[in-house]
C-alpha atoms as a PDB file:
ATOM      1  CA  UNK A   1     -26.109  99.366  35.105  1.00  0.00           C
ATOM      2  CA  UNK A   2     -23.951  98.685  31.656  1.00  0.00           C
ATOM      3  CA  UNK A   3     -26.422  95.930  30.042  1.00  0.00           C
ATOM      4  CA  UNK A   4     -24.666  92.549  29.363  1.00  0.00           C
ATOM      5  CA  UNK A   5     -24.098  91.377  25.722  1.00  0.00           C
ATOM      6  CA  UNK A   6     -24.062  87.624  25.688  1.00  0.00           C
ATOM      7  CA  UNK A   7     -25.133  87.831  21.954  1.00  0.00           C
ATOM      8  CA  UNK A   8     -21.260  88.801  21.436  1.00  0.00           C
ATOM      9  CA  UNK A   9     -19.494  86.378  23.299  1.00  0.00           C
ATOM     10  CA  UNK A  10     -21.713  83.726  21.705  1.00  0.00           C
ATOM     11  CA  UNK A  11     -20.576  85.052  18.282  1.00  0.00           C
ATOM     12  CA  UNK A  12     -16.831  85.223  18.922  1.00  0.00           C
ATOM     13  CA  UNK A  13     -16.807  81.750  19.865  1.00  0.00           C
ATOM     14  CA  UNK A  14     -18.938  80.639  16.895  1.00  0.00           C
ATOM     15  CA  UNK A  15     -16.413  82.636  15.075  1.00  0.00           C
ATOM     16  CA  UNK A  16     -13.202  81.313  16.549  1.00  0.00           C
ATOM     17  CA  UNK A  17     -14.375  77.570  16.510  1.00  0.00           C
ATOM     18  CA  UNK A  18     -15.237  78.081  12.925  1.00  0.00           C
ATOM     19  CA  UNK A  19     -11.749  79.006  11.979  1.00  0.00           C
ATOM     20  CA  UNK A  20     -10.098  76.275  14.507  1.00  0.00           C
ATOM     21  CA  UNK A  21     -12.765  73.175  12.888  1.00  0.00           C
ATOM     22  CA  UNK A  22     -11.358  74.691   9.604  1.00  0.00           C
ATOM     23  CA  UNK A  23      -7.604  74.552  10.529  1.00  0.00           C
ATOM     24  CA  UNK A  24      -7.673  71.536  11.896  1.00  0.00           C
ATOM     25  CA  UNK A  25     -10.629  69.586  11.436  1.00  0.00           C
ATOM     26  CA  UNK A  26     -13.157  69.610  14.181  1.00  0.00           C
ATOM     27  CA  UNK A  27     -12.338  66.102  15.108  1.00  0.00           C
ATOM     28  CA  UNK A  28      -9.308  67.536  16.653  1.00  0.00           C
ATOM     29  CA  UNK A  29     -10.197  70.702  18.445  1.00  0.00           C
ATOM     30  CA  UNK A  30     -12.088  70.521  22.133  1.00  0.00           C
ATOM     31  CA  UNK A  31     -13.943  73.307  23.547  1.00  0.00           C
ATOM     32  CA  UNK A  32     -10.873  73.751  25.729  1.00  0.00           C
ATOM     33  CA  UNK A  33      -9.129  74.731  22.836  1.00  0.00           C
ATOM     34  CA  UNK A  34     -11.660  77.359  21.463  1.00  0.00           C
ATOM     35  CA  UNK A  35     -11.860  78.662  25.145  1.00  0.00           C
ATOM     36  CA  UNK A  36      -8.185  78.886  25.140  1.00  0.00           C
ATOM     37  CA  UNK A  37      -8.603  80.479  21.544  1.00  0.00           C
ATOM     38  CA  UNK A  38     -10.121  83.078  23.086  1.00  0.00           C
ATOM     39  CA  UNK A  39      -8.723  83.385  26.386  1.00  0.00           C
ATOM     40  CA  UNK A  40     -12.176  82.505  28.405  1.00  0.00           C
ATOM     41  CA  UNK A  41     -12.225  79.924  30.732  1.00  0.00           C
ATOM     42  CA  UNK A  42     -14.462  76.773  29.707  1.00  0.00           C
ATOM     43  CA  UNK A  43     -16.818  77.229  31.914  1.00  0.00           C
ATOM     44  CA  UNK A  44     -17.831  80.953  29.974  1.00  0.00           C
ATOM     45  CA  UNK A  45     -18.050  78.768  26.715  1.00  0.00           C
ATOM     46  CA  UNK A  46     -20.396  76.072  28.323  1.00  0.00           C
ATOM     47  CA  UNK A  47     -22.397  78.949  29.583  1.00  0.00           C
ATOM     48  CA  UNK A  48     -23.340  79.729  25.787  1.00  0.00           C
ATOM     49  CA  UNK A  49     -23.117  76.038  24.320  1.00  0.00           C
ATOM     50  CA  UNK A  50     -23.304  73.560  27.205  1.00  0.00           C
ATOM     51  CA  UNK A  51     -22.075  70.824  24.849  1.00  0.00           C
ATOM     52  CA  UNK A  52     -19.437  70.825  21.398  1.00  0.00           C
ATOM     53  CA  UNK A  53     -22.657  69.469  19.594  1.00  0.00           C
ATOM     54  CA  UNK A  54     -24.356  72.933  19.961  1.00  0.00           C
ATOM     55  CA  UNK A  55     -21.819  74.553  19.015  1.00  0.00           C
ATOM     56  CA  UNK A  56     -21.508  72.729  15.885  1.00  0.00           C
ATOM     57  CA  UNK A  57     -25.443  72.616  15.203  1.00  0.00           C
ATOM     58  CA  UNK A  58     -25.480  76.365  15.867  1.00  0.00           C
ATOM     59  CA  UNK A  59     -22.500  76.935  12.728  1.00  0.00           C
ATOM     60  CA  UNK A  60     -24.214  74.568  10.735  1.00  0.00           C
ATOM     61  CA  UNK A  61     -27.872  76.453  11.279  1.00  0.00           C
ATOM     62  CA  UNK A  62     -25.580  79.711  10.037  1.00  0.00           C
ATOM     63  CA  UNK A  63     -24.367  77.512   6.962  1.00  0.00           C
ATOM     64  CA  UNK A  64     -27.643  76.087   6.394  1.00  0.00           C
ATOM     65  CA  UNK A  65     -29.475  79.618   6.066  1.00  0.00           C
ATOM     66  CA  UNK A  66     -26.947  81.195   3.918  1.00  0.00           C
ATOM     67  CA  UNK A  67     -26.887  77.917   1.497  1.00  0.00           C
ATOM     68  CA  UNK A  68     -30.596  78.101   1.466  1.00  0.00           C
ATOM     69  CA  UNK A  69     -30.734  81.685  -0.056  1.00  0.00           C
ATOM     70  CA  UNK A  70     -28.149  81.214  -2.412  1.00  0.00           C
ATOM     71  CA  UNK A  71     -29.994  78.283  -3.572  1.00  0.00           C
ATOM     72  CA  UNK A  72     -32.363  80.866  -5.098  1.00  0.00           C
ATOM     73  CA  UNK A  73     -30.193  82.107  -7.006  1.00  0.00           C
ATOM     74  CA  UNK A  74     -30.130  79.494  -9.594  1.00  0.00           C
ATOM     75  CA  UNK A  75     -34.076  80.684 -10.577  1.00  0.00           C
ATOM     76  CA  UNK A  76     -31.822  83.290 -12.507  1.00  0.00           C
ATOM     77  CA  UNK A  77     -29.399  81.083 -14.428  1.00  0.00           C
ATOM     78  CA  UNK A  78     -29.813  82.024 -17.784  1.00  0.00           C
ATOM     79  CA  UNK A  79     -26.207  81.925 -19.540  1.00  0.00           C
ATOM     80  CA  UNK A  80     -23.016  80.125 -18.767  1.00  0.00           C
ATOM     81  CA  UNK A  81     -21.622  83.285 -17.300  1.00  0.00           C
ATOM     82  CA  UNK A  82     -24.646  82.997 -14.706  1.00  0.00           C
ATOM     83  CA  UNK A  83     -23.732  79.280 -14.061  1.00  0.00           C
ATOM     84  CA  UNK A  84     -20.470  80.175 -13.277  1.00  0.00           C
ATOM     85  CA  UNK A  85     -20.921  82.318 -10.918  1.00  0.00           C
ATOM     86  CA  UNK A  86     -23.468  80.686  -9.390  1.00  0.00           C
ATOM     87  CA  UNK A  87     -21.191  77.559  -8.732  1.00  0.00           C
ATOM     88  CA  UNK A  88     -18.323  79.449  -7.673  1.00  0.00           C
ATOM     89  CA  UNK A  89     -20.452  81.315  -5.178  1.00  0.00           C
ATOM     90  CA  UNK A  90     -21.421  77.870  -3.967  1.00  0.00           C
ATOM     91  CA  UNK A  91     -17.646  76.506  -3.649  1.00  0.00           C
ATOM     92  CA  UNK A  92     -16.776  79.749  -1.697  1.00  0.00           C
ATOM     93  CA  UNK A  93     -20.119  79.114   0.999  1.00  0.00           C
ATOM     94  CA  UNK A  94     -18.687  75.705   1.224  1.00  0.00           C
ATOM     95  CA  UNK A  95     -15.036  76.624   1.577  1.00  0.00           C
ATOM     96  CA  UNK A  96     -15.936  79.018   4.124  1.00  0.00           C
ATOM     97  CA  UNK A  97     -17.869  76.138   6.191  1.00  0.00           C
ATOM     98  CA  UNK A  98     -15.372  73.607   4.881  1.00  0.00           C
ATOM     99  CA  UNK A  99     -14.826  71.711   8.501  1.00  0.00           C
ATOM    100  CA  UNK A 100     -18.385  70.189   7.735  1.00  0.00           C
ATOM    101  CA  UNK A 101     -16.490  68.407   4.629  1.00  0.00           C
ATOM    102  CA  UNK A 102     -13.613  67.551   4.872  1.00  0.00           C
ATOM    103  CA  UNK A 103     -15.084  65.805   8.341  1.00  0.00           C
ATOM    104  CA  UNK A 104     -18.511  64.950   6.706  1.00  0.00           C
ATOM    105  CA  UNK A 105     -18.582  61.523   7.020  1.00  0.00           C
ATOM    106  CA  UNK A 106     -17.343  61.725  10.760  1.00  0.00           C
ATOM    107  CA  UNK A 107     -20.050  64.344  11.623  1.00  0.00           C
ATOM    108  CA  UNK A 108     -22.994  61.753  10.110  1.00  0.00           C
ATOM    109  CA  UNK A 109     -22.119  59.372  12.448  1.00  0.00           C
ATOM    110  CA  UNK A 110     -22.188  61.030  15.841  1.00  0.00           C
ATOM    111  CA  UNK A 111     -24.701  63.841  14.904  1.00  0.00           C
ATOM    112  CA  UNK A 112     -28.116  63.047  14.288  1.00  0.00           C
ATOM    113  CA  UNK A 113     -29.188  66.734  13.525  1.00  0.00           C
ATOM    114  CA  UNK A 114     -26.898  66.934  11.003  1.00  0.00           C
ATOM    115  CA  UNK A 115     -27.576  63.486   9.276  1.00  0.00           C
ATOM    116  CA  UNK A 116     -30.836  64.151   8.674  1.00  0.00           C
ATOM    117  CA  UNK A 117     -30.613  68.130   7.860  1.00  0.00           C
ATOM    118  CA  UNK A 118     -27.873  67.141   5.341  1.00  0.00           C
ATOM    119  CA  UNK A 119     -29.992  64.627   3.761  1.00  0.00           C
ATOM    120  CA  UNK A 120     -32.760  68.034   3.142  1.00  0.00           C
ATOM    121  CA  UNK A 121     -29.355  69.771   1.672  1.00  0.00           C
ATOM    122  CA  UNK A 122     -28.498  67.139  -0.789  1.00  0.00           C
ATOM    123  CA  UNK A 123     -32.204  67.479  -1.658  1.00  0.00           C
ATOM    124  CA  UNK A 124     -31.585  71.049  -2.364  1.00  0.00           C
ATOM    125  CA  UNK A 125     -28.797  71.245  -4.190  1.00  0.00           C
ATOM    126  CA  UNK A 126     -30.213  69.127  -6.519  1.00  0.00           C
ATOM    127  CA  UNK A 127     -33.449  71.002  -6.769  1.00  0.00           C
ATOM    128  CA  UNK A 128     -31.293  74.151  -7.509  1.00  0.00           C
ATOM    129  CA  UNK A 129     -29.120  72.371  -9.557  1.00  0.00           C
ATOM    130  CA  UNK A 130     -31.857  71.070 -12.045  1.00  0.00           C
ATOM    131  CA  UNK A 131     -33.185  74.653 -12.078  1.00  0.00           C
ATOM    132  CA  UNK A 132     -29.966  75.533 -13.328  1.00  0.00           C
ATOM    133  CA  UNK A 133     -30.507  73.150 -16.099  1.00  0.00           C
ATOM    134  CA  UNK A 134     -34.121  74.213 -16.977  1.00  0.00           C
ATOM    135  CA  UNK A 135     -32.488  78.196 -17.073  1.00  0.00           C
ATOM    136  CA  UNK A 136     -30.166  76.986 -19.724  1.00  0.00           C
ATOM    137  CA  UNK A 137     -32.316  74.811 -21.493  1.00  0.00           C
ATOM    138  CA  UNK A 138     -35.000  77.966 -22.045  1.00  0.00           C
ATOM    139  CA  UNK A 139     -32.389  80.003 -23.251  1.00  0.00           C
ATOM    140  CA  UNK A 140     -31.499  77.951 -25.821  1.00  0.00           C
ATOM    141  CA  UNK A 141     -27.479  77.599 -24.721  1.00  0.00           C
ATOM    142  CA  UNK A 142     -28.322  73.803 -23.460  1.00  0.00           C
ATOM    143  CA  UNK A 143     -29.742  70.536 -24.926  1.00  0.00           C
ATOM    144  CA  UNK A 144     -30.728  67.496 -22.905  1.00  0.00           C
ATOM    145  CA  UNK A 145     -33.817  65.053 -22.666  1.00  0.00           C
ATOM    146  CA  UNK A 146     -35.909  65.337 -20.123  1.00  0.00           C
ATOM    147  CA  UNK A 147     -34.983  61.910 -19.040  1.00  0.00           C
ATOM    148  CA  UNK A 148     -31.207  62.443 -18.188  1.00  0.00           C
ATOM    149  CA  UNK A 149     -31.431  65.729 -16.070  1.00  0.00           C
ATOM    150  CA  UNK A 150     -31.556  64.033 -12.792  1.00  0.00           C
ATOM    151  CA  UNK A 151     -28.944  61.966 -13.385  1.00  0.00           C
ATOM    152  CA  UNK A 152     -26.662  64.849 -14.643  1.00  0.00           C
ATOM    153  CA  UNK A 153     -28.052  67.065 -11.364  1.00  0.00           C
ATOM    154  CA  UNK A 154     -26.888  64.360  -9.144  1.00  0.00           C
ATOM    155  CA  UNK A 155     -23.804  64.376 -10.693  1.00  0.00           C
ATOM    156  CA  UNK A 156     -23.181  67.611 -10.480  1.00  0.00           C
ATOM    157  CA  UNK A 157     -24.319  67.232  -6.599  1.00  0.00           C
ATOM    158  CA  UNK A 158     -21.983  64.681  -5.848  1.00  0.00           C
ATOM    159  CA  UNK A 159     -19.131  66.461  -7.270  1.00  0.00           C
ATOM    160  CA  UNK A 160     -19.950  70.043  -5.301  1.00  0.00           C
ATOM    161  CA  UNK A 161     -20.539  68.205  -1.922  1.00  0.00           C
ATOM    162  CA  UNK A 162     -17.100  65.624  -2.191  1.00  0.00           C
ATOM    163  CA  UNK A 163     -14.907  68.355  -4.513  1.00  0.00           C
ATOM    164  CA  UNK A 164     -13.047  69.084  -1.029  1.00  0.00           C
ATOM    165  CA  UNK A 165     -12.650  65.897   0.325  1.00  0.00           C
ATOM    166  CA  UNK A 166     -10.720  64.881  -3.198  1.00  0.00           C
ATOM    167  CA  UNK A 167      -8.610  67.991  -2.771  1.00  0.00           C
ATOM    168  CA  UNK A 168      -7.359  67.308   0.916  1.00  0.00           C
ATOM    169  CA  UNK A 169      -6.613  63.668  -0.481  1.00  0.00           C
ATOM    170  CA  UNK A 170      -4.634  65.024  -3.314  1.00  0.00           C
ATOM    171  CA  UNK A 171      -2.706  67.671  -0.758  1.00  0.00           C
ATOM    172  CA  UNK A 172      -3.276  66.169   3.305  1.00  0.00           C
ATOM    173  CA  UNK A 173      -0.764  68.955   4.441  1.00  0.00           C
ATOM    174  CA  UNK A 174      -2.057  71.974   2.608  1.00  0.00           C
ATOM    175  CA  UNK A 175      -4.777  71.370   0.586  1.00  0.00           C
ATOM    176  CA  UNK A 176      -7.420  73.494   3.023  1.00  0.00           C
ATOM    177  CA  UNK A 177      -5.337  76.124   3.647  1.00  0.00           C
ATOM    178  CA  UNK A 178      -6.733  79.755   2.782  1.00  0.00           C
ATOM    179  CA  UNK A 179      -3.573  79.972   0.811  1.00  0.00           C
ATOM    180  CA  UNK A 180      -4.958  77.158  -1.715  1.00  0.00           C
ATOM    181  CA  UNK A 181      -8.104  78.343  -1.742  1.00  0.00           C
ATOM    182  CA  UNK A 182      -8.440  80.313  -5.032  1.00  0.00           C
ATOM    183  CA  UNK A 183      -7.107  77.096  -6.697  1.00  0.00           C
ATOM    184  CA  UNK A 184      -9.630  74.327  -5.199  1.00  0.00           C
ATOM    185  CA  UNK A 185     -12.763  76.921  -5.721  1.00  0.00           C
ATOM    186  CA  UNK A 186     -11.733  77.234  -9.147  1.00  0.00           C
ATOM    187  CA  UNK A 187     -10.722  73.460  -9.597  1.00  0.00           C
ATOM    188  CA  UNK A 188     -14.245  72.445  -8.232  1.00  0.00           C
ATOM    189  CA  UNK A 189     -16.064  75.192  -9.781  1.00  0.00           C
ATOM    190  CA  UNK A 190     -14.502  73.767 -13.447  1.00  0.00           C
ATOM    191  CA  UNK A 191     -14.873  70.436 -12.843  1.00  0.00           C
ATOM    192  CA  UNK A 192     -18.569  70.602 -11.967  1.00  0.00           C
ATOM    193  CA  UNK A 193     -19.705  72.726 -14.940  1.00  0.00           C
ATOM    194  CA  UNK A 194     -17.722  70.607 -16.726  1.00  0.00           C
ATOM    195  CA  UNK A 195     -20.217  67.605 -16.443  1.00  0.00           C
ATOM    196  CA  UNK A 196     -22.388  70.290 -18.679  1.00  0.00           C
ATOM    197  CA  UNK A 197     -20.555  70.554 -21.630  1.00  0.00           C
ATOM    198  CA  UNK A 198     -21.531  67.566 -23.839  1.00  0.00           C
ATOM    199  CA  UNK A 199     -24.821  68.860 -23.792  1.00  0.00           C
ATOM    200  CA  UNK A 200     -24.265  72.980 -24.688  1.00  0.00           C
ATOM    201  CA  UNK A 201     -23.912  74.556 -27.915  1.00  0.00           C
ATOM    202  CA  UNK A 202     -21.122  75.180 -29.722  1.00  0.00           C
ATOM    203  CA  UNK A 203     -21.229  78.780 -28.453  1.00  0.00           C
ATOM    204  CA  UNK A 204     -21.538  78.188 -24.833  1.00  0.00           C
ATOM    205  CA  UNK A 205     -19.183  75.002 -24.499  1.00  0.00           C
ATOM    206  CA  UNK A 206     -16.318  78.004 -26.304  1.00  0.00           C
ATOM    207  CA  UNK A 207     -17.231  80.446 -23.575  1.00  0.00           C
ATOM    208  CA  UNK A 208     -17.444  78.159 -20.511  1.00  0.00           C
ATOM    209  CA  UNK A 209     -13.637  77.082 -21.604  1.00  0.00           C
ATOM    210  CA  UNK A 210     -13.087  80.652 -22.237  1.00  0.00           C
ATOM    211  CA  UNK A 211     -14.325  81.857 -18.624  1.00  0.00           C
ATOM    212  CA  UNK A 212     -12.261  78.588 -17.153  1.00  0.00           C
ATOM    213  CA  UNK A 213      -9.091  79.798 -18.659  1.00  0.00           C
ATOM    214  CA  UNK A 214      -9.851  83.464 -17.856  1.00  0.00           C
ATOM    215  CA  UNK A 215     -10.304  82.761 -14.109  1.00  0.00           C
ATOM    216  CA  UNK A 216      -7.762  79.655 -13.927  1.00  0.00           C
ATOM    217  CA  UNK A 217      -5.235  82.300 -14.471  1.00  0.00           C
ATOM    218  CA  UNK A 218      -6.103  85.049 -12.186  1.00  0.00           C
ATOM    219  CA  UNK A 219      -3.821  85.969  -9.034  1.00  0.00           C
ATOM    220  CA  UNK A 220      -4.672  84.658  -6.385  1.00  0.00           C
ATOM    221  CA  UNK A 221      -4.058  87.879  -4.380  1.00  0.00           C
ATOM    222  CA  UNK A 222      -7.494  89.839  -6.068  1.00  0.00           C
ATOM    223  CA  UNK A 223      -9.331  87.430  -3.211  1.00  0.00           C
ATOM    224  CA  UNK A 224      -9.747  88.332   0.420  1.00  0.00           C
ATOM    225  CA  UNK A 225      -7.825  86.590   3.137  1.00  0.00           C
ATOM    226  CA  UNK A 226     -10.339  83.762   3.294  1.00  0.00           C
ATOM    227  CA  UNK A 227      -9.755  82.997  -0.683  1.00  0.00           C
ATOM    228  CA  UNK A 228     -13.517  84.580  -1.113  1.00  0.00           C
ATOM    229  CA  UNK A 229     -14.127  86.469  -4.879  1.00  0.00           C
ATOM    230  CA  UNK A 230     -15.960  89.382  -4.075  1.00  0.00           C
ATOM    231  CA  UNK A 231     -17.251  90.074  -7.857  1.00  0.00           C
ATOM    232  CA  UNK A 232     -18.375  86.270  -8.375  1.00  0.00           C
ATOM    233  CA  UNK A 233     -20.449  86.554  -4.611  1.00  0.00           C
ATOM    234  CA  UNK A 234     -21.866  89.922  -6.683  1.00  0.00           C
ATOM    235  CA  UNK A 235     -22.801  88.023  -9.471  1.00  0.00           C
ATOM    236  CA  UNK A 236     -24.412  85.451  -8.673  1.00  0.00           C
ATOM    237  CA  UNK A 237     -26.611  87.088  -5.893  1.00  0.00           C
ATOM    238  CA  UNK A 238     -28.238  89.131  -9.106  1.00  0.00           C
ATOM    239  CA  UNK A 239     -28.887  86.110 -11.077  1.00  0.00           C
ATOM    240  CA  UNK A 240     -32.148  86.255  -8.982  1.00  0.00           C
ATOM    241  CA  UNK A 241     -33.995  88.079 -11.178  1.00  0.00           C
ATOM    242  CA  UNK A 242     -35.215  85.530 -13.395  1.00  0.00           C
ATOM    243  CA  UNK A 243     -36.410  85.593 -16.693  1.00  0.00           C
ATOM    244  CA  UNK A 244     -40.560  86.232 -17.179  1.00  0.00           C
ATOM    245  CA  UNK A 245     -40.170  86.323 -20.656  1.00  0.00           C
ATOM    246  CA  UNK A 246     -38.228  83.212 -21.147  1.00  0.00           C
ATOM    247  CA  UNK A 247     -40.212  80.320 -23.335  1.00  0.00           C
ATOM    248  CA  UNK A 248     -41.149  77.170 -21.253  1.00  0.00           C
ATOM    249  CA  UNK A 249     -38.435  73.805 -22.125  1.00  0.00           C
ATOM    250  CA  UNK A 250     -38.767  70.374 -22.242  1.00  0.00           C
ATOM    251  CA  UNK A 251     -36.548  70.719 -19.596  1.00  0.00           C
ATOM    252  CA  UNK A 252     -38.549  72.351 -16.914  1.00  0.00           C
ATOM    253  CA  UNK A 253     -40.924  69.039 -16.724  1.00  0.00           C
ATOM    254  CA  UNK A 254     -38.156  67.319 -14.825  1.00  0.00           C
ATOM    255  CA  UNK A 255     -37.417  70.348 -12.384  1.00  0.00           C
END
């Protein structure tokens, strides 16, 4: 008897309400429609997730885990080139979960799991982004007291987590379409690095504007179908290896 594979129904309907809740925000799609998505009757969907809640808890654990160990990553931020890709691998996680913001306010209100697990991932992008900081700092390419690096890391939070709400504002009709996506990740990857500049060097202010120009003005059509940047994931997943050597900073008292 042919064993049953319930694993891979469960992920094709993960994977096909994940790209309806991104089309269309996941106020407006029912379980009907991701059954009908997938042409299984509702009653094989509530077999897997009894209720849209699970459904949306269960893409959010998958979000959740991958943020978490790209979070890591920021141990290895040593240059602006590092912090680059760093952020744009973060704009390209959250792009690719992007229903969860552009209907984040929404989703705090009727979802207790989610309210207080997004609470945690504020908590952790700051963490990560004050890490960030501290990498710079040691290496000399950054200068800030001690005093204002929270501040600056919550800025930088705030920014990353709302970047995609302010772009759907700008453009309701198209703004979250894969077809824009090169230009938001980009947008919100320059934006938020931005907030860094009054306090690098000379150097590294030149070369962050240099890699912002550089990657402003690539096509479009070097990123998969889902506006993802293959050599920027790269990238940043090997700024991991951190820096042993590395002097302690001023900095790292407020990480």
């Amino acid at each position: 008897m042919a064993k049953k594979a319930p694993r891979r129904t469960a992920q094709r309907i993960l994977e096909a309400a994940l790209d309806l809740f991104n089309r269309f925000g996941e106020p407006n799609v029912s379980t009907t429609l991701v059954a009908g998505e997938l042409n299984i009757s509702p009653g094989n969907l509530y077999y897997h997730y009894p209720a849209k809640e699970e459904l949306i808890n269960k893409l959010y654990e998958g979000y959740e885990a991958e943020l978490n160990e790209l979070l890591h990553a920021s141990e290895g931020v040593h240059d602006v080139e590092d912090a680059w890709f760093f952020m744009h691998s973060l704009f390209e996680l959250i792009w690719r979960y992007r229903f969860l913001y552009r209907d984040l306010n929404d989703l705090l209100s009727k979802n207790r799991h989610i309210e207080t697990q997004f609470q945690l991932v504020l908590k952790n992008k700051a963490r990560a982004i004050r890490q960030l900081i501290a990498g710079l700092s040691r290496s000399g390419h950054l200068e800030i007291d001690a005093h204002e690096v929270d501040t600056l890391a919550q800025s930088m939070v705030v920014v990353l987590t709302y970047w995609l709400s302010y772009e759907y504002v700008r453009n309701p009709r198209e703004a979250l379409e894969p077809a824009h996506a090169q230009g938001a990740l980009m947008r919100g990857g320059h934006h938020t690095l931005h907030l860094l500049a009054p306090y690098l060097g000379q150097e590294p202010r030149r070369h962050l504007l240099t890699l912002s120009n550089a990657y402003n003005g690539e096509d479009a059509g070097g990123n998969n179908k889902d506006g993802n940047n293959s050599n920027s994931s790269k990238k940043s997943s090997n700024t991991s290896g951190g820096n042993d050597g590395a002097a302690a900073s001023p900095v790292d008292m407020a990480v």
